[in-house]
C-alpha atoms as a PDB file:
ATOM      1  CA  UNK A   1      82.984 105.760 117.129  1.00  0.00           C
ATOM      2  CA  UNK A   2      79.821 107.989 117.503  1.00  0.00           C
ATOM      3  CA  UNK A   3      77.026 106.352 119.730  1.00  0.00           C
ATOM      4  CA  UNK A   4      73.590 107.701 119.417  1.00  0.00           C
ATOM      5  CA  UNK A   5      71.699 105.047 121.269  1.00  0.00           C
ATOM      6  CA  UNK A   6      68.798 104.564 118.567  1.00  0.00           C
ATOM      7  CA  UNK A   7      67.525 102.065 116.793  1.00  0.00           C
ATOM      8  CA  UNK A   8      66.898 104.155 113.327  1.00  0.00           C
ATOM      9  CA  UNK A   9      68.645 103.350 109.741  1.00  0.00           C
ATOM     10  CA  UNK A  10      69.636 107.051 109.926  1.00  0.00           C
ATOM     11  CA  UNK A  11      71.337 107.003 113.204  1.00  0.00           C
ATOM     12  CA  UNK A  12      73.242 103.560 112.730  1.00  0.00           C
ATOM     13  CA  UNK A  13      74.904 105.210 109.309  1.00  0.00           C
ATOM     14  CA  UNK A  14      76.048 107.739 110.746  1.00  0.00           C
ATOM     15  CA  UNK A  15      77.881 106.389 113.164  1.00  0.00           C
ATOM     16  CA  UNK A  16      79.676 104.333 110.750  1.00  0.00           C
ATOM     17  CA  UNK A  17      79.896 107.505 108.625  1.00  0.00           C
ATOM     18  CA  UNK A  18      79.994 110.740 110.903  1.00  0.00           C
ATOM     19  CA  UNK A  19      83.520 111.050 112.124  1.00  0.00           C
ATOM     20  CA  UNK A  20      85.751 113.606 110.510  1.00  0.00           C
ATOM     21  CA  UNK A  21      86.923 112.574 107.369  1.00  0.00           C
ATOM     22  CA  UNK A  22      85.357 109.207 107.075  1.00  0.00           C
ATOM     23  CA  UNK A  23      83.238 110.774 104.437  1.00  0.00           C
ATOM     24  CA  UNK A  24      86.210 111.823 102.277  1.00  0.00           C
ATOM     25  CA  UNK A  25      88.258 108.532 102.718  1.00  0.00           C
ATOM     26  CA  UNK A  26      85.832 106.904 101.042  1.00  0.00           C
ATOM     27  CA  UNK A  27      85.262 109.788  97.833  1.00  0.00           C
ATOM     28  CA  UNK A  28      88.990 109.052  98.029  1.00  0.00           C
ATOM     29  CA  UNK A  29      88.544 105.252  97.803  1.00  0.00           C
ATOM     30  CA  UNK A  30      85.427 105.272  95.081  1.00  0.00           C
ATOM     31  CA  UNK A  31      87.458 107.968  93.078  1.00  0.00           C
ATOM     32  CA  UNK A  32      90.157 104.444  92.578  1.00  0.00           C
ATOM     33  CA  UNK A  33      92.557 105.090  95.705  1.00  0.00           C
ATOM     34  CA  UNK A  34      93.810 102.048  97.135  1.00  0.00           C
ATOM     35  CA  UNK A  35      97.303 102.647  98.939  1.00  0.00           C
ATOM     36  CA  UNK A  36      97.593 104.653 102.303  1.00  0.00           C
ATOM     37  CA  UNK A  37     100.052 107.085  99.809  1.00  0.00           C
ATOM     38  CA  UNK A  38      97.359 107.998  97.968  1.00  0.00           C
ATOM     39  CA  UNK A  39      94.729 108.478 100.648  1.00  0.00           C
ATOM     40  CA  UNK A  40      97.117 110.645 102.038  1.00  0.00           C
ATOM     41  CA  UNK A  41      97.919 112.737  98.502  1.00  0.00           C
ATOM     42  CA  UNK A  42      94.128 113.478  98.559  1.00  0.00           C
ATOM     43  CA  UNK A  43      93.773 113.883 101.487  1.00  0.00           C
ATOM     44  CA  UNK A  44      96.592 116.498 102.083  1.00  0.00           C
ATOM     45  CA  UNK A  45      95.777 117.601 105.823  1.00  0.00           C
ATOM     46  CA  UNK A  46      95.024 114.507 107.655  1.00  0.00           C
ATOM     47  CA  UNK A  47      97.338 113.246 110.357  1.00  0.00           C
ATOM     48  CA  UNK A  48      98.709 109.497 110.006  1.00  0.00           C
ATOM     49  CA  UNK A  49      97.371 108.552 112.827  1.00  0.00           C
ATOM     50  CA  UNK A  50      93.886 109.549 112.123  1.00  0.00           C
ATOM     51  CA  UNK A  51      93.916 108.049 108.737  1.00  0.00           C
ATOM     52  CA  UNK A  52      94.660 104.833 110.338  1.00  0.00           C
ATOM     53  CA  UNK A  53      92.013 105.231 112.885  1.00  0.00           C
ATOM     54  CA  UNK A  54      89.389 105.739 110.405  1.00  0.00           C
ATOM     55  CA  UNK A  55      90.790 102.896 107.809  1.00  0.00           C
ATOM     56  CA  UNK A  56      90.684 100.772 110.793  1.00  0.00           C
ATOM     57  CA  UNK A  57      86.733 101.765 111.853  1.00  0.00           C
ATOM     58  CA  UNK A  58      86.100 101.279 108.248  1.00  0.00           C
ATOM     59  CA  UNK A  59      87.278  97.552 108.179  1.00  0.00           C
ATOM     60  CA  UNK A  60      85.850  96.711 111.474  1.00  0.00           C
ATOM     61  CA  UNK A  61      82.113  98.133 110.034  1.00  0.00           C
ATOM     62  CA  UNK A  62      82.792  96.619 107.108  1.00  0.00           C
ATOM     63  CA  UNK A  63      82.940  98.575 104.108  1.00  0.00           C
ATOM     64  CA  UNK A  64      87.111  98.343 103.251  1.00  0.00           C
ATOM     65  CA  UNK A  65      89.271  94.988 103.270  1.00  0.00           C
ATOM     66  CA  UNK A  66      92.823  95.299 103.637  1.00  0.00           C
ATOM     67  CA  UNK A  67      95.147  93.160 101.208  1.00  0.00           C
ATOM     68  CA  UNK A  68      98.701  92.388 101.167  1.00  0.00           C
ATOM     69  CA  UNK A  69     100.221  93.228  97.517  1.00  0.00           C
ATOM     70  CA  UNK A  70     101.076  90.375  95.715  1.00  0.00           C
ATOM     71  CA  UNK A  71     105.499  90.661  94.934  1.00  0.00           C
ATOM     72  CA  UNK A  72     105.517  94.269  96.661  1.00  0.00           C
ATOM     73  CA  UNK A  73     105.597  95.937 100.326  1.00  0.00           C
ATOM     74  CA  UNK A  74     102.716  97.176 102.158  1.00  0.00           C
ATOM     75  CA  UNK A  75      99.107  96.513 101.654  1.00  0.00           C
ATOM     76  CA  UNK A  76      96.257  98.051 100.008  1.00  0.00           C
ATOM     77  CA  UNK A  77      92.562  98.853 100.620  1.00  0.00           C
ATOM     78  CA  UNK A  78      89.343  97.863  98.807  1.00  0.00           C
ATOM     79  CA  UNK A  79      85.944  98.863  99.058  1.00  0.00           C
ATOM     80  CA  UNK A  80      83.544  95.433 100.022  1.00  0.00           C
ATOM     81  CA  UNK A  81      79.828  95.387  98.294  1.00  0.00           C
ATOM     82  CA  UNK A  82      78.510  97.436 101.157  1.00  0.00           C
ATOM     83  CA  UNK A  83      81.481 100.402 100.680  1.00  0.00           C
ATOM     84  CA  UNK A  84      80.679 100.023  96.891  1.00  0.00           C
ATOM     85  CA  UNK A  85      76.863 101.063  97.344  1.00  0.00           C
ATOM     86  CA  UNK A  86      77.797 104.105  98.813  1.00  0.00           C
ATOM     87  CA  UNK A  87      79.010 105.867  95.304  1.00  0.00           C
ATOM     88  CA  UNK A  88      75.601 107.655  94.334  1.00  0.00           C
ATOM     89  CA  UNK A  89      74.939 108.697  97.922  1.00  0.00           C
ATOM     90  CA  UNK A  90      78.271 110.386  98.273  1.00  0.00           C
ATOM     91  CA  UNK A  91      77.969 111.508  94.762  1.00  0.00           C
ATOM     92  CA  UNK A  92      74.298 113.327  96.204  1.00  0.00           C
ATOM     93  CA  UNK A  93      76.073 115.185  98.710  1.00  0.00           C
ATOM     94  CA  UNK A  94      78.140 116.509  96.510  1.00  0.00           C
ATOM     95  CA  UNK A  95      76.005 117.865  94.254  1.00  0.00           C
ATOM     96  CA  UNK A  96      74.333 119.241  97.454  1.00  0.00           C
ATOM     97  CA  UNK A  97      76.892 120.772  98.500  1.00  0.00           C
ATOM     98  CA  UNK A  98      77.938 122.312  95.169  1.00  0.00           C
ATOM     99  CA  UNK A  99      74.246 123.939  95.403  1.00  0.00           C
ATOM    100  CA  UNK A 100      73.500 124.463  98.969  1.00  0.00           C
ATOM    101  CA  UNK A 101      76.906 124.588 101.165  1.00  0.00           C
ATOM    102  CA  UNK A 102      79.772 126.093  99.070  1.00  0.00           C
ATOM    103  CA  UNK A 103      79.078 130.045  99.939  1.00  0.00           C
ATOM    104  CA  UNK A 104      82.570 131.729  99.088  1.00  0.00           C
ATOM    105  CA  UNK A 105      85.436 129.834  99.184  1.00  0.00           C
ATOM    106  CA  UNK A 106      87.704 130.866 102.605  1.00  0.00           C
ATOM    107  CA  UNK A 107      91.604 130.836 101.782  1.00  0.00           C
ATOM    108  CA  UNK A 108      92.873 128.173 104.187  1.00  0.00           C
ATOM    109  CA  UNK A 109      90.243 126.379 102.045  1.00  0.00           C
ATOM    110  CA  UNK A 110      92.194 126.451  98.790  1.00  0.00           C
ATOM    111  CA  UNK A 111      94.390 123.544  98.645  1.00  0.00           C
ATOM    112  CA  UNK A 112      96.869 123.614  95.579  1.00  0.00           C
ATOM    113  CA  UNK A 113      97.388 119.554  96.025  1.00  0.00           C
ATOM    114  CA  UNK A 114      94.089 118.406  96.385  1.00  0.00           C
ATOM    115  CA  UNK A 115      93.228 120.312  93.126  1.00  0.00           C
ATOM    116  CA  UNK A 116      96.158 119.132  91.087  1.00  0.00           C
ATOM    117  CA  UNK A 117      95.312 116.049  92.103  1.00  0.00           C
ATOM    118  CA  UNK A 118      91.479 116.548  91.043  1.00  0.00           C
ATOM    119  CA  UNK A 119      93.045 117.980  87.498  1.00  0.00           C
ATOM    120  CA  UNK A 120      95.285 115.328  86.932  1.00  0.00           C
ATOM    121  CA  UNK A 121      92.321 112.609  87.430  1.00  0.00           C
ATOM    122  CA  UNK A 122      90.092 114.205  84.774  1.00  0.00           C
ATOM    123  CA  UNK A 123      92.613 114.587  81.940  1.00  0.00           C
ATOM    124  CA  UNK A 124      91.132 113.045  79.099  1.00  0.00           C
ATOM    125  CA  UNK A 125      94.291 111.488  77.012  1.00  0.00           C
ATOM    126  CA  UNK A 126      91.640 110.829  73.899  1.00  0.00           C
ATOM    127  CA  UNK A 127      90.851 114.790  73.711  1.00  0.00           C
ATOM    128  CA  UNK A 128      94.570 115.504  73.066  1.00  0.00           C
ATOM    129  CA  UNK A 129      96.423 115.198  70.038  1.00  0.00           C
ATOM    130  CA  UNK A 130      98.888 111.846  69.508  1.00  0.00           C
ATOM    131  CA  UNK A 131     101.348 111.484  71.457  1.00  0.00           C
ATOM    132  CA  UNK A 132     103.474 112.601  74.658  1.00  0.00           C
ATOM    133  CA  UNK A 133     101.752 115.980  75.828  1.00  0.00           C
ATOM    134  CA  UNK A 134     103.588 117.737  78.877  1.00  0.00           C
ATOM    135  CA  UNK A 135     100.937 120.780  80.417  1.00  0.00           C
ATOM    136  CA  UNK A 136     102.761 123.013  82.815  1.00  0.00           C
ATOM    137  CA  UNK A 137     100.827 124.815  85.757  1.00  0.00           C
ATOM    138  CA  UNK A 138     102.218 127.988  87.268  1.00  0.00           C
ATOM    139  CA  UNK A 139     100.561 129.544  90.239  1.00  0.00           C
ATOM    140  CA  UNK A 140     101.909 132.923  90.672  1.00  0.00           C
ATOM    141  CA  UNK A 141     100.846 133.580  94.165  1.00  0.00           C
ATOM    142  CA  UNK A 142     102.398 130.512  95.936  1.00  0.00           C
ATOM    143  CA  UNK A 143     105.734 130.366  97.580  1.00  0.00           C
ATOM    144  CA  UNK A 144     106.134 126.803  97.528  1.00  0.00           C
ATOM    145  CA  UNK A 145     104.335 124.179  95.465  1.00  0.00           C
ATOM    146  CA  UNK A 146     104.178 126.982  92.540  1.00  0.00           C
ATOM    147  CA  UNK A 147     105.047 124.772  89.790  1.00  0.00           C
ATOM    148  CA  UNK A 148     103.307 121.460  88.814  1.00  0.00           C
ATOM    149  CA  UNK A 149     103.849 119.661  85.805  1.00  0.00           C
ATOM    150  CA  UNK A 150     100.983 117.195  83.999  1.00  0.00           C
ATOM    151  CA  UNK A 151     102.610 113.924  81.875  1.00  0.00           C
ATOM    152  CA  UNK A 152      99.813 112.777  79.505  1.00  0.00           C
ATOM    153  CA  UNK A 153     101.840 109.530  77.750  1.00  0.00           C
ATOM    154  CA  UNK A 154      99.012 107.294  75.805  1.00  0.00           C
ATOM    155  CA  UNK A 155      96.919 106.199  78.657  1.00  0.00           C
ATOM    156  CA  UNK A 156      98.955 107.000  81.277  1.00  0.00           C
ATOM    157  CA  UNK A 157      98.745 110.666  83.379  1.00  0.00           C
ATOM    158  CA  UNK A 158     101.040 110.944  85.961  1.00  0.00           C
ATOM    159  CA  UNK A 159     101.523 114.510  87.894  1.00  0.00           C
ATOM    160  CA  UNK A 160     104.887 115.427  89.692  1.00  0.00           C
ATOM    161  CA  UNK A 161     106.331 119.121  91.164  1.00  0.00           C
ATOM    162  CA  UNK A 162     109.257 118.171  89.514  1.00  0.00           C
ATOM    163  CA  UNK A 163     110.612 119.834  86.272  1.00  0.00           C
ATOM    164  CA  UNK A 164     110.362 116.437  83.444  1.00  0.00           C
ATOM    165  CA  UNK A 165     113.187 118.122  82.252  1.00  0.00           C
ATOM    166  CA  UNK A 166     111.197 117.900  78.323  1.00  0.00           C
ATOM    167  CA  UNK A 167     109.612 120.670  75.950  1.00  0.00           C
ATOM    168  CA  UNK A 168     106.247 121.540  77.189  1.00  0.00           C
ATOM    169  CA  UNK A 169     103.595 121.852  75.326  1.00  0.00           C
ATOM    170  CA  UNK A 170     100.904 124.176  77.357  1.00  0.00           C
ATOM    171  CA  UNK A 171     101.620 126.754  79.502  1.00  0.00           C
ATOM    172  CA  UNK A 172      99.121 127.456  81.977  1.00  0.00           C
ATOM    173  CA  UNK A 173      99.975 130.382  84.762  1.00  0.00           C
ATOM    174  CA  UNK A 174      96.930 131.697  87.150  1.00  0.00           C
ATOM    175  CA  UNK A 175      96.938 132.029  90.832  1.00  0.00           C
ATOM    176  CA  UNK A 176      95.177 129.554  93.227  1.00  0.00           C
ATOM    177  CA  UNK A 177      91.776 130.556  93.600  1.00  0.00           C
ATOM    178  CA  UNK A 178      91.029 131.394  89.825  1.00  0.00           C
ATOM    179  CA  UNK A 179      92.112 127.737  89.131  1.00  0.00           C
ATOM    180  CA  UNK A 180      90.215 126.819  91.767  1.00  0.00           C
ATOM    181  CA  UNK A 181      87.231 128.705  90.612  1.00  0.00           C
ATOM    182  CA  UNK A 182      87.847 127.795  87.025  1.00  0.00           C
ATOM    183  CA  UNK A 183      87.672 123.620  88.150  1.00  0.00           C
ATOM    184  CA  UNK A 184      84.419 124.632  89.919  1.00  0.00           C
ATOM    185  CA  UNK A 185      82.617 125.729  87.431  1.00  0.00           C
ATOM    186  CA  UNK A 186      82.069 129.333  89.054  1.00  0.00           C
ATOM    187  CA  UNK A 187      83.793 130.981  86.071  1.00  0.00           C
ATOM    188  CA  UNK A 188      84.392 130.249  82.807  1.00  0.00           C
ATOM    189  CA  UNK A 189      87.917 129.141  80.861  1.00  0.00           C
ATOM    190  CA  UNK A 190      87.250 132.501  78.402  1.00  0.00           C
ATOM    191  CA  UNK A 191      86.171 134.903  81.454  1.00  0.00           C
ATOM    192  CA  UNK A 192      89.096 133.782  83.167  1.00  0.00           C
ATOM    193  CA  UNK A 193      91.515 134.651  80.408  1.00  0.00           C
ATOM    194  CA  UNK A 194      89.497 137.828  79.510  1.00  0.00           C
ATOM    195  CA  UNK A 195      90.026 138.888  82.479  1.00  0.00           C
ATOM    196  CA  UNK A 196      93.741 138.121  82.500  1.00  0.00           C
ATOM    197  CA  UNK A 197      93.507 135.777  85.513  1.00  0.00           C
ATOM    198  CA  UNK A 198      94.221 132.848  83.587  1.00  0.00           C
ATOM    199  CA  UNK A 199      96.969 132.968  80.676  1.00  0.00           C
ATOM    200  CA  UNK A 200      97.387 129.534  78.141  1.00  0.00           C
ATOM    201  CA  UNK A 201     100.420 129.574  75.913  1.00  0.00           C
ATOM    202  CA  UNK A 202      99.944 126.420  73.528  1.00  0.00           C
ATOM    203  CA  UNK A 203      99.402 125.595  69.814  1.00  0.00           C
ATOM    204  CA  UNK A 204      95.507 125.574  68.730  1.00  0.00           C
ATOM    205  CA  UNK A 205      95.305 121.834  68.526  1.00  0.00           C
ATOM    206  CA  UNK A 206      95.446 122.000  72.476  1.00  0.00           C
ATOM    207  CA  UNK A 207      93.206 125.183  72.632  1.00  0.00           C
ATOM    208  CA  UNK A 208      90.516 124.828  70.750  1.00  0.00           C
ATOM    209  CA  UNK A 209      88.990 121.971  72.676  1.00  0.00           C
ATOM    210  CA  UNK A 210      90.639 122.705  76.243  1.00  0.00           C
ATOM    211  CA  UNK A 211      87.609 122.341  78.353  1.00  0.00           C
ATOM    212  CA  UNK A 212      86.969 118.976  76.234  1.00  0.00           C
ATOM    213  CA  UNK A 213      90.666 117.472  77.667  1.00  0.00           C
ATOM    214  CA  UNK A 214      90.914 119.361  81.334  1.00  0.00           C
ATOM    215  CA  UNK A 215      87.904 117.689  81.860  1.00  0.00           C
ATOM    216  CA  UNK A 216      86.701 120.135  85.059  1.00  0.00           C
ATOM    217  CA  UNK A 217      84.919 118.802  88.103  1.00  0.00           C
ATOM    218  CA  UNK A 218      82.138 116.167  87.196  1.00  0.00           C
ATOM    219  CA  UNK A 219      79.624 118.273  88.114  1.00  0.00           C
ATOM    220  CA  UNK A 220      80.694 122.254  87.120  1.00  0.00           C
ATOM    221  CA  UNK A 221      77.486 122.510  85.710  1.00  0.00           C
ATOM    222  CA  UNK A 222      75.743 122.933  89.346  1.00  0.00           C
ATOM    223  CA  UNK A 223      75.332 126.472  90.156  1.00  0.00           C
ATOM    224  CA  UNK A 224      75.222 127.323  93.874  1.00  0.00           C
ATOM    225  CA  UNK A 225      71.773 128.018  95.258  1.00  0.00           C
ATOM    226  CA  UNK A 226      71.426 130.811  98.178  1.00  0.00           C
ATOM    227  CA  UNK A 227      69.869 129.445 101.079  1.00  0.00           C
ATOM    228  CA  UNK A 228      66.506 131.200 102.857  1.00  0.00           C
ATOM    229  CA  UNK A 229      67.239 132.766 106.047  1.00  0.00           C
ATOM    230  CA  UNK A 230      64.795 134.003 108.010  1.00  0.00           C
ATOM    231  CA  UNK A 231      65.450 136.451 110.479  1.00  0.00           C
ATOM    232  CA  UNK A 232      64.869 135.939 114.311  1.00  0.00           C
END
């Protein structure tokens, strides 16, 4: 763990806070996460080993528990009081960052998993119509990982990179970083298809309010700010 040797509020948090990745194990963990599986779906890039070093900091400081699963292996994590009262401070630095440190988007940045994962949690089942509804992603540009396929069934939204095998009812084939861009917020569902990046093949019950049932990123609406630099 980090040591800076001071007394201040500031200092202490962060080195609870500071390591790599602590920061996103716990968006993972306030976003509803509670099995080391699903830390590790969002969370596409970290090692085993350093997930458990961090889950373990994070119990010893206080902020996780770990349970056993009642009639099931393994165990699971929840956040204490004190993990819990750090939503609208991480929820700050995002919209920070979504204004002050996104600049352009790198490519080993893009991450086809983590967004999939981000899509699937902000399908709104009450925006579609009745019943099963089966949404079909095709990135064009991928070698692997190119297909994805959405399962909306009543409440439940479950996300797999294997064919269900069923009719499908939207279509949706882009490459990475419009997707990516799209979720964002940095261009628009019609400028995307305008443009021809993004094509939608459904019926107009599931068009006509897309942006109402994909949901996007909580907060799209923040438009990147360019910082001041002065020169030297």
């Amino acid at each position: 763990m980090l040591k800076y040797g001071q007394f201040c509020p500031v200092a202490k948090a962060t080195e609870i806070l500071g390591e790599k990745w602590t920061l996103l194990i716990l968006r993972e963990l306030l976003l509803g996460a509670t099995r080391f599986s699903q830390l590790q779906k969002g969370l596409s890039r970290i090692s085993p080993t350093v997930l458990n070093k961090r889950l373990q900091s994070l119990q010893e400081a206080g902020l996780i528990i770990r349970r056993c699963v009642p009639d099931q292996r393994g165990s699971e994590y929840q956040l204490t009081t004190a993990g819990r009262e750090l939503y609208p401070i991480i929820m700050q630095i995002a919209e920070w960052g979504m204004r002050w440190a996104r600049g352009q988007m790198s490519d080993d940045e893009l991450d086809v998993e983590l967004l999939m994962n981000n899509v699937q949690s902000r399908i709104d089942p009450e925006q579609l119509p009745g019943g099963r509804t089966i949404v079909h992603f095709h990135y064009t540009d991928l070698q692997r990982y190119n297909h994805w396929w959405i399962k909306v069934d009543g409440r439940d939204v479950d996300l797999c990179i294997d064919n269900p095998g069923v009719d499908v009812d939207v279509n949706i084939t882009t490459d990475l970083r419009t997707m990516t861009e799209v979720w964002l917020g940095d261009i628009s569902i019609r400028k995307a298809r305008d443009t021809g990046k993004l094509k939608i093949v459904a019926p107009s019950a599931y068009t006509r309010n897309l942006r109402a049932w994909l949901g996007l990123y909580c907060l799209a609406d923040v438009r990147p700010m360019t910082p001041v630099k002065t020169g030297v």
